[in-house]
PDB file of N, CA and C in Angstrom:
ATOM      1  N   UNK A   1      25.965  43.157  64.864  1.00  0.00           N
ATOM      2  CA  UNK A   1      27.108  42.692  65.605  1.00  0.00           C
ATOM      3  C   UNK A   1      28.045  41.976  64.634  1.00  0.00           C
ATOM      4  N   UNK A   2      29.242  42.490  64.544  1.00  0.00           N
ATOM      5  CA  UNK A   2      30.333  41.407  63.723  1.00  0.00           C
ATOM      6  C   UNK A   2      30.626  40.357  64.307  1.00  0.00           C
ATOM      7  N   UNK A   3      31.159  39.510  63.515  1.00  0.00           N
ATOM      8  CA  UNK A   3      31.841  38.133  63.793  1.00  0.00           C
ATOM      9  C   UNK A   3      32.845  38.151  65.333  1.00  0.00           C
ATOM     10  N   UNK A   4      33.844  39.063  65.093  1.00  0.00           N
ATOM     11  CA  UNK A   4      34.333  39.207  66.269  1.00  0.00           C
ATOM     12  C   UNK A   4      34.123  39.123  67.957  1.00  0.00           C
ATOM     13  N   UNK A   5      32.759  40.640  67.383  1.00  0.00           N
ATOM     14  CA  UNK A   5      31.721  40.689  68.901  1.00  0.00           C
ATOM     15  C   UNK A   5      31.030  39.207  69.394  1.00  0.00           C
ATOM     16  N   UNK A   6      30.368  38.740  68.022  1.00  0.00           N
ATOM     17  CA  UNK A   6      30.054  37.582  68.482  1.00  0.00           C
ATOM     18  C   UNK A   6      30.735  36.589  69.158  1.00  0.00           C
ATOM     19  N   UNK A   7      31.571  36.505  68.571  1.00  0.00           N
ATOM     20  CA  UNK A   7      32.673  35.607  69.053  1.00  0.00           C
ATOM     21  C   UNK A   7      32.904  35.384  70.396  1.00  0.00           C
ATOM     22  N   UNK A   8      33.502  37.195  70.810  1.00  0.00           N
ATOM     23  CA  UNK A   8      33.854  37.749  72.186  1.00  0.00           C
ATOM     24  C   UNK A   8      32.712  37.343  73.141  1.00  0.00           C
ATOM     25  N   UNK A   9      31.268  37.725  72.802  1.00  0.00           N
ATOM     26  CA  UNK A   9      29.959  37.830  73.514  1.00  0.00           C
ATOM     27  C   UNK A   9      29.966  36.228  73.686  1.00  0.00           C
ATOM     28  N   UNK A  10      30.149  35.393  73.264  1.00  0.00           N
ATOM     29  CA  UNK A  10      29.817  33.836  72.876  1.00  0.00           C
ATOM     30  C   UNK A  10      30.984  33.212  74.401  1.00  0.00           C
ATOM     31  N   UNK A  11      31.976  33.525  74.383  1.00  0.00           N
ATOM     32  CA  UNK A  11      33.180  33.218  75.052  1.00  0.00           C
ATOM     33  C   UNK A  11      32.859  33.718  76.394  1.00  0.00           C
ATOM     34  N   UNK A  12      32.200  34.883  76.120  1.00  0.00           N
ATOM     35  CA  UNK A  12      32.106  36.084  77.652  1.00  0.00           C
ATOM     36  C   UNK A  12      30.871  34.481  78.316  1.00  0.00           C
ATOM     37  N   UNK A  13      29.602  34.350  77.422  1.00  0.00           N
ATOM     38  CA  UNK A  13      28.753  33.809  77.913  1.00  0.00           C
ATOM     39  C   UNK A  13      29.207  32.056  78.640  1.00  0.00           C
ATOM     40  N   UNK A  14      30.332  31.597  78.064  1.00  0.00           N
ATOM     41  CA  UNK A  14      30.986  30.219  78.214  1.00  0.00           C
ATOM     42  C   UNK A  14      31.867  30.137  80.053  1.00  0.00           C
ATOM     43  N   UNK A  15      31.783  31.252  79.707  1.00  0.00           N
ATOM     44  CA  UNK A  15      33.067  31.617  81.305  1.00  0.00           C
ATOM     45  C   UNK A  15      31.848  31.873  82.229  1.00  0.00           C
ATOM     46  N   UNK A  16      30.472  31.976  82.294  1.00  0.00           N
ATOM     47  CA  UNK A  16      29.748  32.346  83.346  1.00  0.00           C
ATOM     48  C   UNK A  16      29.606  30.924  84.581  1.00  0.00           C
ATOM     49  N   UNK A  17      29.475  31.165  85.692  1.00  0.00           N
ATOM     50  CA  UNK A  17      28.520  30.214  86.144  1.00  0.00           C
ATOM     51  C   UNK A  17      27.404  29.156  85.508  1.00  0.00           C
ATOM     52  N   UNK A  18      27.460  28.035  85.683  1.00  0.00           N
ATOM     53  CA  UNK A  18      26.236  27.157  85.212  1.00  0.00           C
ATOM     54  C   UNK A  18      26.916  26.980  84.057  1.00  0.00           C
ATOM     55  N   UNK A  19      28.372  27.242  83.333  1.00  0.00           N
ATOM     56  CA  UNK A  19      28.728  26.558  81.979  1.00  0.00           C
ATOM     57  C   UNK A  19      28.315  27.843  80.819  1.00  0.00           C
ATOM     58  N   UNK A  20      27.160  28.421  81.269  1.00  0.00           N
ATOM     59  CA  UNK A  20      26.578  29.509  79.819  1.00  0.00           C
ATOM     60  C   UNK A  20      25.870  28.681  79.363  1.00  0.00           C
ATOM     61  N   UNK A  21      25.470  27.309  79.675  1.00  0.00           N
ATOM     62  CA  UNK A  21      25.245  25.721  78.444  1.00  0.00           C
ATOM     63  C   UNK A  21      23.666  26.975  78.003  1.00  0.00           C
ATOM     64  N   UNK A  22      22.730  27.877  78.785  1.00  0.00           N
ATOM     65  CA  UNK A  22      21.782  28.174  78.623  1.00  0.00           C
ATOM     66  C   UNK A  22      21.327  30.011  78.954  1.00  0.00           C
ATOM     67  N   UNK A  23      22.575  29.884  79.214  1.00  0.00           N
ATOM     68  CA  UNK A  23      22.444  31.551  79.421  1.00  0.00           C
ATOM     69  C   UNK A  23      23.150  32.408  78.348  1.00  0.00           C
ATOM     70  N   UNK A  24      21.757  33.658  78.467  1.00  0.00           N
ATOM     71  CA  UNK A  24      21.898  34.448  76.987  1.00  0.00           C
ATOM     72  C   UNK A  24      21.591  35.832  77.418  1.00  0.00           C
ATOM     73  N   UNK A  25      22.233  36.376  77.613  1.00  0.00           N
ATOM     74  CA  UNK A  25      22.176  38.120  78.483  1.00  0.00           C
ATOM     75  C   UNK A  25      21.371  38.593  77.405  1.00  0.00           C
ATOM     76  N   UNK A  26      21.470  38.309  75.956  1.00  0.00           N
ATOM     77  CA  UNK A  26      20.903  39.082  74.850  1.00  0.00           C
ATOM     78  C   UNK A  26      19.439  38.057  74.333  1.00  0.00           C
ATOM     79  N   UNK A  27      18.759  37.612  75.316  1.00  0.00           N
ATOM     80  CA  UNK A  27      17.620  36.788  75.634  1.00  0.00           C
ATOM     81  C   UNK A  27      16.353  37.564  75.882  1.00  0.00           C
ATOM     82  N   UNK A  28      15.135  37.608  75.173  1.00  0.00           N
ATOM     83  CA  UNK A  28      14.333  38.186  75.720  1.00  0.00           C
ATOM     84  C   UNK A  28      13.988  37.783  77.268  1.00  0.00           C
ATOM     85  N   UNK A  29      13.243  38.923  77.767  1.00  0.00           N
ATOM     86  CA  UNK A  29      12.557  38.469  78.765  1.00  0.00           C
ATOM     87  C   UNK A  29      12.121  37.070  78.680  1.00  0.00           C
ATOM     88  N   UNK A  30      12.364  36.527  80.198  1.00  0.00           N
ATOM     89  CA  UNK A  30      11.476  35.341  80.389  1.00  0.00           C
ATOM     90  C   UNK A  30      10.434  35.337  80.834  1.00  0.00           C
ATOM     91  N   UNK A  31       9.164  34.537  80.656  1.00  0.00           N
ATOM     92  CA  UNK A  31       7.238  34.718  80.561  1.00  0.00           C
ATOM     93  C   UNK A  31       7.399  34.261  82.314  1.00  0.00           C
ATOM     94  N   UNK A  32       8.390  33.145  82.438  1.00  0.00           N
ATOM     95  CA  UNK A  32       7.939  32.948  84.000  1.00  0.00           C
ATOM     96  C   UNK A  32       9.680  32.673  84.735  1.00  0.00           C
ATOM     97  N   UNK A  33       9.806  32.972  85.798  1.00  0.00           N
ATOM     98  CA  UNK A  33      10.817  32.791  86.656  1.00  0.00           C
ATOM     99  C   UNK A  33      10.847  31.670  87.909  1.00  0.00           C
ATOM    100  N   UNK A  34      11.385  30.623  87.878  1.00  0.00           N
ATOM    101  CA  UNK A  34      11.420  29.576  89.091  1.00  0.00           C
ATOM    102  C   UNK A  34      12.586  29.216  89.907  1.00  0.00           C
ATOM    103  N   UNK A  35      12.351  29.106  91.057  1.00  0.00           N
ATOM    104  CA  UNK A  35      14.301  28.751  91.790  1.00  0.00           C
ATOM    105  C   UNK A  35      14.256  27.206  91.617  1.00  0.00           C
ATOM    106  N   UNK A  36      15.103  26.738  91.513  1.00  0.00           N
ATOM    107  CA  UNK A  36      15.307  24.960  90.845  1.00  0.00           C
ATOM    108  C   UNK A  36      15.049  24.579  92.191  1.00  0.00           C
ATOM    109  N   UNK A  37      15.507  25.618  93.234  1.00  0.00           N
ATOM    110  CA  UNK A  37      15.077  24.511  94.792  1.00  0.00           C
ATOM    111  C   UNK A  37      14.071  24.722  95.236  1.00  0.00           C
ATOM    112  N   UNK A  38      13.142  25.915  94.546  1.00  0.00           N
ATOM    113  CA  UNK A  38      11.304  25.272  94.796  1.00  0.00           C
ATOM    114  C   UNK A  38      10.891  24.277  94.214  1.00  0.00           C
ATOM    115  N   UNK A  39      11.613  23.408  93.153  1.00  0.00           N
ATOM    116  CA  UNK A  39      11.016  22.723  92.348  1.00  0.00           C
ATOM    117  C   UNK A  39      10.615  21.198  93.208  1.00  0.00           C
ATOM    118  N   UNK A  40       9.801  20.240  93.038  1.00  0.00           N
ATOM    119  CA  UNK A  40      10.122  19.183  94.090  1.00  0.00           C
ATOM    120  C   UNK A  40      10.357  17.654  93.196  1.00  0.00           C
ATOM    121  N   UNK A  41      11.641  16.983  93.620  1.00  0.00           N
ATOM    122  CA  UNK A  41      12.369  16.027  92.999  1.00  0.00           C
ATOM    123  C   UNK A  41      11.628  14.783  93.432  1.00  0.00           C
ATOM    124  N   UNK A  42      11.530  13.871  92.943  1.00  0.00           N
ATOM    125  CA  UNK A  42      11.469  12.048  92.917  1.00  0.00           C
ATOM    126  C   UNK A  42      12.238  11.847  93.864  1.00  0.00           C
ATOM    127  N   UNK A  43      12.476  10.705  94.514  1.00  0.00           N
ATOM    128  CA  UNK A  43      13.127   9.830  94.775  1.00  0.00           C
ATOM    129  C   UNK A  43      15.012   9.945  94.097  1.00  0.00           C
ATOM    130  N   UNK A  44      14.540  10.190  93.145  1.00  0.00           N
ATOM    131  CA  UNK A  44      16.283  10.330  92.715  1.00  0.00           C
ATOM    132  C   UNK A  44      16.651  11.347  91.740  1.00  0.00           C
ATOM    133  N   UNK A  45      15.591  12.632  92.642  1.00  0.00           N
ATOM    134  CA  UNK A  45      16.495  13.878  92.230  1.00  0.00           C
ATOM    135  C   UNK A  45      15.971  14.211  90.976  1.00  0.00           C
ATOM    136  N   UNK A  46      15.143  13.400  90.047  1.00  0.00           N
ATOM    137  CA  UNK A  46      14.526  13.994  88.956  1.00  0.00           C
ATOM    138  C   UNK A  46      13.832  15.148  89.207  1.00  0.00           C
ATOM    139  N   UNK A  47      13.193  16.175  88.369  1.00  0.00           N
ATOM    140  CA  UNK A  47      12.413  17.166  87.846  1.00  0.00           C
ATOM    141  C   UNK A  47      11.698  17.276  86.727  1.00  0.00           C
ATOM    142  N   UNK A  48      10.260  16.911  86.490  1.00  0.00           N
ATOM    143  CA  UNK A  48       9.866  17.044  85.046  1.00  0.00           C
ATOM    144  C   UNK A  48       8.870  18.354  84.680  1.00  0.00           C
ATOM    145  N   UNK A  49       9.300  19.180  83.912  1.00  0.00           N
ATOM    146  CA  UNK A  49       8.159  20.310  83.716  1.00  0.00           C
ATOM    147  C   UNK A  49       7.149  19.848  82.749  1.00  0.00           C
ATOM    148  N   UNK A  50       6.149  19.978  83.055  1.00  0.00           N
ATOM    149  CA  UNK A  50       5.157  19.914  81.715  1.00  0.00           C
ATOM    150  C   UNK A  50       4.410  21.566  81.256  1.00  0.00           C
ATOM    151  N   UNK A  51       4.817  21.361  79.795  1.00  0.00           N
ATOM    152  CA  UNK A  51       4.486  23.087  79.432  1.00  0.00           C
ATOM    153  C   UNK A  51       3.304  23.087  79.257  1.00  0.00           C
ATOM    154  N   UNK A  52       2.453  22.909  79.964  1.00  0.00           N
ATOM    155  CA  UNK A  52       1.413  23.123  79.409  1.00  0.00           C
ATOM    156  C   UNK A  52       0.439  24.224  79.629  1.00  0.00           C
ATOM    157  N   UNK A  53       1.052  25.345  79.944  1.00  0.00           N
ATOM    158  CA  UNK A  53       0.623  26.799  79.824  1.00  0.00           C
ATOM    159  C   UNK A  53       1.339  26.990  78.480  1.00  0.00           C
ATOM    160  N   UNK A  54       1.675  26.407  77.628  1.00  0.00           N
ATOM    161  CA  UNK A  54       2.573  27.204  76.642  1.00  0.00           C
ATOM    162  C   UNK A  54       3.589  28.404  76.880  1.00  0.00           C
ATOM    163  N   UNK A  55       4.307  28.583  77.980  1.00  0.00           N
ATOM    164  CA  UNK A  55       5.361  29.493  77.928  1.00  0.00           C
ATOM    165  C   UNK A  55       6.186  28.949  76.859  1.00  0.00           C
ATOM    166  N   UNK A  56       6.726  29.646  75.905  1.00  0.00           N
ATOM    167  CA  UNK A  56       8.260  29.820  75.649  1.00  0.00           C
ATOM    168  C   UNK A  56       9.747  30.327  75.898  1.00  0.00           C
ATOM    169  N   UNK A  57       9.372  30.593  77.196  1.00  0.00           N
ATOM    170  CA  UNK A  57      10.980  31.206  77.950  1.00  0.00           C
ATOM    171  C   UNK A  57      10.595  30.722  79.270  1.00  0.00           C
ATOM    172  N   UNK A  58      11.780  30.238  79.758  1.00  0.00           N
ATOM    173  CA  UNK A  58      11.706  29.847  81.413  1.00  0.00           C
ATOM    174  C   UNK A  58      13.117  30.322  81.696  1.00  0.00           C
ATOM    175  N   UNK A  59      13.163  30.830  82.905  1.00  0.00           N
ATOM    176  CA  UNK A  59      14.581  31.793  83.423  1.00  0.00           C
ATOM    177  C   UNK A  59      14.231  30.744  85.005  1.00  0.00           C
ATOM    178  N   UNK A  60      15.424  30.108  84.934  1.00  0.00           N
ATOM    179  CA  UNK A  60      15.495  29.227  86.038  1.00  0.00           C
ATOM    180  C   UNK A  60      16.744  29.521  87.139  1.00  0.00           C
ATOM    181  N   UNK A  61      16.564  29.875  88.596  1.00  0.00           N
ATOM    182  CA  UNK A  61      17.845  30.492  89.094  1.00  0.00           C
ATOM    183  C   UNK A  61      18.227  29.149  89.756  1.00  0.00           C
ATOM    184  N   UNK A  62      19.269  29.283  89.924  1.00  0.00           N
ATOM    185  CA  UNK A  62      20.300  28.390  90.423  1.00  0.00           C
ATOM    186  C   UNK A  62      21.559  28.717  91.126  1.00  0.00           C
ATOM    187  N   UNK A  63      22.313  27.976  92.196  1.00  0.00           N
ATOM    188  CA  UNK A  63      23.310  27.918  92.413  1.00  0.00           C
ATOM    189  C   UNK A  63      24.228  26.689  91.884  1.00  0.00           C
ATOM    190  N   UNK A  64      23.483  25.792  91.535  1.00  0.00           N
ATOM    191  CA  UNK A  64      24.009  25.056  91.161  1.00  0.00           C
ATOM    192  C   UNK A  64      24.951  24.792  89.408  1.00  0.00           C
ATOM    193  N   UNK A  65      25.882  24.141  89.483  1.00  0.00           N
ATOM    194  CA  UNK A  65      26.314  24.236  88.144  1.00  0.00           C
ATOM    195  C   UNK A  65      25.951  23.068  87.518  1.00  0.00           C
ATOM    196  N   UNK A  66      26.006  23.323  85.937  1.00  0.00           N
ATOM    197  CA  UNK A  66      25.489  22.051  84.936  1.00  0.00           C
ATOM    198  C   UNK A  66      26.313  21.330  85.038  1.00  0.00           C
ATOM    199  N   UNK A  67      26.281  20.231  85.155  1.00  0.00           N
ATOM    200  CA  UNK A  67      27.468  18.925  84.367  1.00  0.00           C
ATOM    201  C   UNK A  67      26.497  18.317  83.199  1.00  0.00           C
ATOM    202  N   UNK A  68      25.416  17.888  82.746  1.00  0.00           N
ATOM    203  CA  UNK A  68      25.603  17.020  81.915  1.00  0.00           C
ATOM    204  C   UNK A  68      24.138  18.352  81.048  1.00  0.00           C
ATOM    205  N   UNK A  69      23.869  17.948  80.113  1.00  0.00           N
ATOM    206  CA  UNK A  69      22.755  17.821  79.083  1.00  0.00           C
ATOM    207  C   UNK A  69      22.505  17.103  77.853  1.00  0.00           C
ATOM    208  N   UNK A  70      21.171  17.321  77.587  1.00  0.00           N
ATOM    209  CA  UNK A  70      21.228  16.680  76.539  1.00  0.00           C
ATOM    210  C   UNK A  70      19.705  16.327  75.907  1.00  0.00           C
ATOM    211  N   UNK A  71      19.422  15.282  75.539  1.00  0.00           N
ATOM    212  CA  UNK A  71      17.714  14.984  74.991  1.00  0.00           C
ATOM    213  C   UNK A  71      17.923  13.178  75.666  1.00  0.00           C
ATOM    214  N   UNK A  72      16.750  13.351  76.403  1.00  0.00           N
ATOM    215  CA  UNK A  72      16.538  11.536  77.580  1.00  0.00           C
ATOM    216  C   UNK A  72      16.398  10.720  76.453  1.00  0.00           C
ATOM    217  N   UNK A  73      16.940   9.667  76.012  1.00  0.00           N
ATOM    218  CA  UNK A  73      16.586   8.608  75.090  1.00  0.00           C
ATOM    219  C   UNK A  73      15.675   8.286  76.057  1.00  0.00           C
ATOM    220  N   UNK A  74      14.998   6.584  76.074  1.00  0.00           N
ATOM    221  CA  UNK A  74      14.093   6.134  76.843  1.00  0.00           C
ATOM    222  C   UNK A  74      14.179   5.869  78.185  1.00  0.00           C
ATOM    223  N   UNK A  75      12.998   6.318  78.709  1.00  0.00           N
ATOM    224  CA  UNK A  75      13.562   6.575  80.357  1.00  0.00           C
ATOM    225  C   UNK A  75      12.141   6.699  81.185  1.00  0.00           C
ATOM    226  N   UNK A  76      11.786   6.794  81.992  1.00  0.00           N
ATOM    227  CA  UNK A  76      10.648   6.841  82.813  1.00  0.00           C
ATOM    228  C   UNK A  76      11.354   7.445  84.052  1.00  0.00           C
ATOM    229  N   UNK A  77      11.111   8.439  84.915  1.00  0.00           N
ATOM    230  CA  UNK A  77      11.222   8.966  85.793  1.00  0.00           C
ATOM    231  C   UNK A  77      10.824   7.701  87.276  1.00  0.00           C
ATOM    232  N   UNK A  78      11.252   7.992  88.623  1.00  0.00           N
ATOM    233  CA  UNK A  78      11.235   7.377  89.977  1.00  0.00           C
ATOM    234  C   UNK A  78       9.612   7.439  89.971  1.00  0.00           C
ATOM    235  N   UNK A  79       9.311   8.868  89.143  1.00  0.00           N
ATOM    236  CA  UNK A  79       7.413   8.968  89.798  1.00  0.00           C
ATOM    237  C   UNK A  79       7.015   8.444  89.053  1.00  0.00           C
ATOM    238  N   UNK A  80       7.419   8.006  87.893  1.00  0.00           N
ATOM    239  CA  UNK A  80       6.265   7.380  86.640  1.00  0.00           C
ATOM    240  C   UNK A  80       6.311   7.752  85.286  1.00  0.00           C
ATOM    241  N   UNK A  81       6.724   9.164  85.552  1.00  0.00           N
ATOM    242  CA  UNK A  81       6.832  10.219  84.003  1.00  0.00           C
ATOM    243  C   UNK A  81       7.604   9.748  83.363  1.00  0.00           C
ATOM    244  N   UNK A  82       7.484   9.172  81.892  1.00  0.00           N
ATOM    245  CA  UNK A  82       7.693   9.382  80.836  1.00  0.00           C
ATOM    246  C   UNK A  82       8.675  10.079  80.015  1.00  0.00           C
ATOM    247  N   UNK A  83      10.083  10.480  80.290  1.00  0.00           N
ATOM    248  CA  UNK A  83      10.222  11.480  79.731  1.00  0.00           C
ATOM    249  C   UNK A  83      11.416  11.400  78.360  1.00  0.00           C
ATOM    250  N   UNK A  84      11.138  10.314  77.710  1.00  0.00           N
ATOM    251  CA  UNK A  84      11.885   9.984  76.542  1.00  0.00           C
ATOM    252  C   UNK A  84      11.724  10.817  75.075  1.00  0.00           C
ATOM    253  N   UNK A  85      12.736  11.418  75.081  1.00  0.00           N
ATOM    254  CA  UNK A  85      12.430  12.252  74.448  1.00  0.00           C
ATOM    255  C   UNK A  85      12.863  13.840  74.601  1.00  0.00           C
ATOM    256  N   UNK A  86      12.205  13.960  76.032  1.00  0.00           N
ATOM    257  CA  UNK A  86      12.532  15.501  76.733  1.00  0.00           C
ATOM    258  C   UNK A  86      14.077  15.950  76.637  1.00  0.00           C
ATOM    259  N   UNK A  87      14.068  17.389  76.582  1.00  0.00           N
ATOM    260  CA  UNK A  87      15.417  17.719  77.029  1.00  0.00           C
ATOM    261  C   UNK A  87      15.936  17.363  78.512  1.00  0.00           C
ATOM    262  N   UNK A  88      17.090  17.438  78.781  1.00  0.00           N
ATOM    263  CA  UNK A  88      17.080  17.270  80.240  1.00  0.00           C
ATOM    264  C   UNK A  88      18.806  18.484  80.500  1.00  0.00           C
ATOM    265  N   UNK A  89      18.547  18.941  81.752  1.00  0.00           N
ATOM    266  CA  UNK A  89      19.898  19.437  82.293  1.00  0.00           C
ATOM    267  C   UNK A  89      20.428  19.048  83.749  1.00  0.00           C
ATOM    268  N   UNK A  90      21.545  18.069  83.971  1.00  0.00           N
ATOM    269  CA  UNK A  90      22.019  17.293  85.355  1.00  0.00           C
ATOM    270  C   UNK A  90      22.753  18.812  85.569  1.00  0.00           C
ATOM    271  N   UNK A  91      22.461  19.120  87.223  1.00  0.00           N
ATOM    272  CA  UNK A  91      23.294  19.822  87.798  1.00  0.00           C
ATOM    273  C   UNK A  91      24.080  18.606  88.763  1.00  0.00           C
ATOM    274  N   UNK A  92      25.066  19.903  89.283  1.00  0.00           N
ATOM    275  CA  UNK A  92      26.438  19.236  90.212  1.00  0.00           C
ATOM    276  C   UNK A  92      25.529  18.835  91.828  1.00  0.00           C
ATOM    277  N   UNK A  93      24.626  18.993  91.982  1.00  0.00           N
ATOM    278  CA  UNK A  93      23.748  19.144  93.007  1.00  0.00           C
ATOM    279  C   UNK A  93      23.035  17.713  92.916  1.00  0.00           C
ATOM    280  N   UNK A  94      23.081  16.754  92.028  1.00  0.00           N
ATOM    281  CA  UNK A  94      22.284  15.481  91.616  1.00  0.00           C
ATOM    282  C   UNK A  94      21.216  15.915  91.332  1.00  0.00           C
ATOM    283  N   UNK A  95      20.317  16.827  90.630  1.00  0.00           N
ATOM    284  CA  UNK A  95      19.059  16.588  89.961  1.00  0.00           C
ATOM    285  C   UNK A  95      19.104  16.695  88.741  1.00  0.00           C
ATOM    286  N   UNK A  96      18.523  16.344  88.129  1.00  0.00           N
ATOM    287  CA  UNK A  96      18.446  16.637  86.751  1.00  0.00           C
ATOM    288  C   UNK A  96      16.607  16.965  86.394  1.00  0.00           C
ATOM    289  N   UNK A  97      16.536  18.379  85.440  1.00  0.00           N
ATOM    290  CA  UNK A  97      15.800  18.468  85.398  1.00  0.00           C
ATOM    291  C   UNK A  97      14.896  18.235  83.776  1.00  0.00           C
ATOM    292  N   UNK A  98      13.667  17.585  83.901  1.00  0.00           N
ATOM    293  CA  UNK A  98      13.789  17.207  82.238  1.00  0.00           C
ATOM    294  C   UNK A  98      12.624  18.335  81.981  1.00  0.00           C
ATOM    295  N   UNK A  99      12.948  19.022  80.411  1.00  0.00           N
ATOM    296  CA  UNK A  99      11.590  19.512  79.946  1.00  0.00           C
ATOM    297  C   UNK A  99      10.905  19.038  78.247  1.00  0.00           C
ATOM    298  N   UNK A 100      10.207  19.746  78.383  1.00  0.00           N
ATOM    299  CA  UNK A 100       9.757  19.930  77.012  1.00  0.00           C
ATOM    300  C   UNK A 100      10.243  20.358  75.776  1.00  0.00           C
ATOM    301  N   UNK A 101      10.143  19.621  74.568  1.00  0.00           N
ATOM    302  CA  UNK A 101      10.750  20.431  73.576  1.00  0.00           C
ATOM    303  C   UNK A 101       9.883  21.670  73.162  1.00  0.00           C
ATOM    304  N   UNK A 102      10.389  22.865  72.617  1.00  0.00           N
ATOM    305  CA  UNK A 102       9.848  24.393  72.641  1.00  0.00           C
ATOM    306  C   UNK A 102      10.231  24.964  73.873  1.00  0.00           C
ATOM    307  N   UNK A 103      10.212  24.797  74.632  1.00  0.00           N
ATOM    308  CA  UNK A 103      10.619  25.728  75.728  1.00  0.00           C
ATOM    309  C   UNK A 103      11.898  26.247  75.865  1.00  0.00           C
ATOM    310  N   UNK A 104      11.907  27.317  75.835  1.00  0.00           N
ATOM    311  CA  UNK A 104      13.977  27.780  76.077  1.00  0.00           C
ATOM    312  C   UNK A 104      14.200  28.304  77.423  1.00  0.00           C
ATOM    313  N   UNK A 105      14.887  27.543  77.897  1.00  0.00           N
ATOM    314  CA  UNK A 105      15.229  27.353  79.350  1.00  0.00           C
ATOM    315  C   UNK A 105      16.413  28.293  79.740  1.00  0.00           C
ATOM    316  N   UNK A 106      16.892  28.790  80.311  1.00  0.00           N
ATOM    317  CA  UNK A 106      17.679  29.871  80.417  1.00  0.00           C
ATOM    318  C   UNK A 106      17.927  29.835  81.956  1.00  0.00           C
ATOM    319  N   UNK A 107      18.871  30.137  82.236  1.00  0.00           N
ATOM    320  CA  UNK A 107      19.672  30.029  83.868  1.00  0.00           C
ATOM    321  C   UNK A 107      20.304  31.090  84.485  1.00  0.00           C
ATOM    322  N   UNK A 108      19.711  31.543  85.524  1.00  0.00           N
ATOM    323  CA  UNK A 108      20.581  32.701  86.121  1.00  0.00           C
ATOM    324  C   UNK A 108      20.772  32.215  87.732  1.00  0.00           C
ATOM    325  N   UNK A 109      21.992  32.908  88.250  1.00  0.00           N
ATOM    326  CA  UNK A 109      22.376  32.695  89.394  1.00  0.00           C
ATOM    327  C   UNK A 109      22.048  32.854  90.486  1.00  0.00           C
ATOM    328  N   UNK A 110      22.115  32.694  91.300  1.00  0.00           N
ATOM    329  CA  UNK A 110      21.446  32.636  92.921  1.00  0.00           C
ATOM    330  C   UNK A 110      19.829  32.712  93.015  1.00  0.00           C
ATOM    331  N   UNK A 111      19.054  33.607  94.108  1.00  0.00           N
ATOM    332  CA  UNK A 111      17.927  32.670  94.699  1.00  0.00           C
ATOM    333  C   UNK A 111      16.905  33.998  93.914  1.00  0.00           C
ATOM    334  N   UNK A 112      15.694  33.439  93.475  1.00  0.00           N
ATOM    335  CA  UNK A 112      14.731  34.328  93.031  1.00  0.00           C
ATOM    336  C   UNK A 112      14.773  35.642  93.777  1.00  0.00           C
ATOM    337  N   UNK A 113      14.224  36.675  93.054  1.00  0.00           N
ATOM    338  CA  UNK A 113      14.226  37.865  94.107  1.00  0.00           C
ATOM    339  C   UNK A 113      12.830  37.771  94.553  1.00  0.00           C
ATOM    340  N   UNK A 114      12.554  38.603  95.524  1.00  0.00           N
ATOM    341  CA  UNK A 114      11.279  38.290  96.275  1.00  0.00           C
ATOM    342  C   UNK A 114      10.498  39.668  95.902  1.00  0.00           C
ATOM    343  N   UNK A 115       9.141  38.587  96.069  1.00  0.00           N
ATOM    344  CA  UNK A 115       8.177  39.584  95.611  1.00  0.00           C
ATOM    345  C   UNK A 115       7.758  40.202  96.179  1.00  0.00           C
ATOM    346  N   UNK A 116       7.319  41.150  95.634  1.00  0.00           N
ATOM    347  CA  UNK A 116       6.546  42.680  96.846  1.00  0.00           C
ATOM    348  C   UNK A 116       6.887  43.727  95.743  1.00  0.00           C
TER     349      UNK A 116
END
């Protein structure tokens, strides 16, 4: 791919839903798929994953859009967790969800497809 394509592909990915802050069409498959509104929040909307299956790809659907990210300086979660340190991504929805470093988190739009 030249500089250009990249460029173009980089810009295409910035204009999506959710910001692009984590979406990568040219992304391998992801090992596991979750809807952010199965996930279940604290008291104030937190989310903490712990990897401890070792995935390295998580494809997370959403309607919601990003506003903030980043890495939690020191912080303890409403439940107790720990998560100073973790990455974290605030959607427009008030949760923010924190993970693990290694994991590449990746975002696609609307509601899981259903299984069968």
């Amino acid at each position: 791919m030249t500089r250009p394509e990249l460029e173009r592909k980089l810009a295409e990915i910035a204009r999506q839903p959710n910001g692009g802050l984590f979406t990568d069409p040219t992304a391998e498959q992801a090992e596991i798929e979750l809807a952010l509104a199965d996930l279940i929040s604290d008291e104030n909307g937190e989310i903490v994953l712990f990897n401890d299956s070792g995935f390295r790809t998580l494809a997370l659907r959403t309607n919601a859009a990003v506003v903030a990210e980043g890495r939690a300086q020191s912080h303890v979660t409403a439940a107790g967790e720990d998560v100073s340190g973790f990455k974290f991504v605030r959607f427009d929805d008030g949760q923010t969800l924190y993970f693990e470093e290694g994991l590449h988190l990746t975002l696609a739009s609307g509601a899981a497809p259903a299984a069968g």
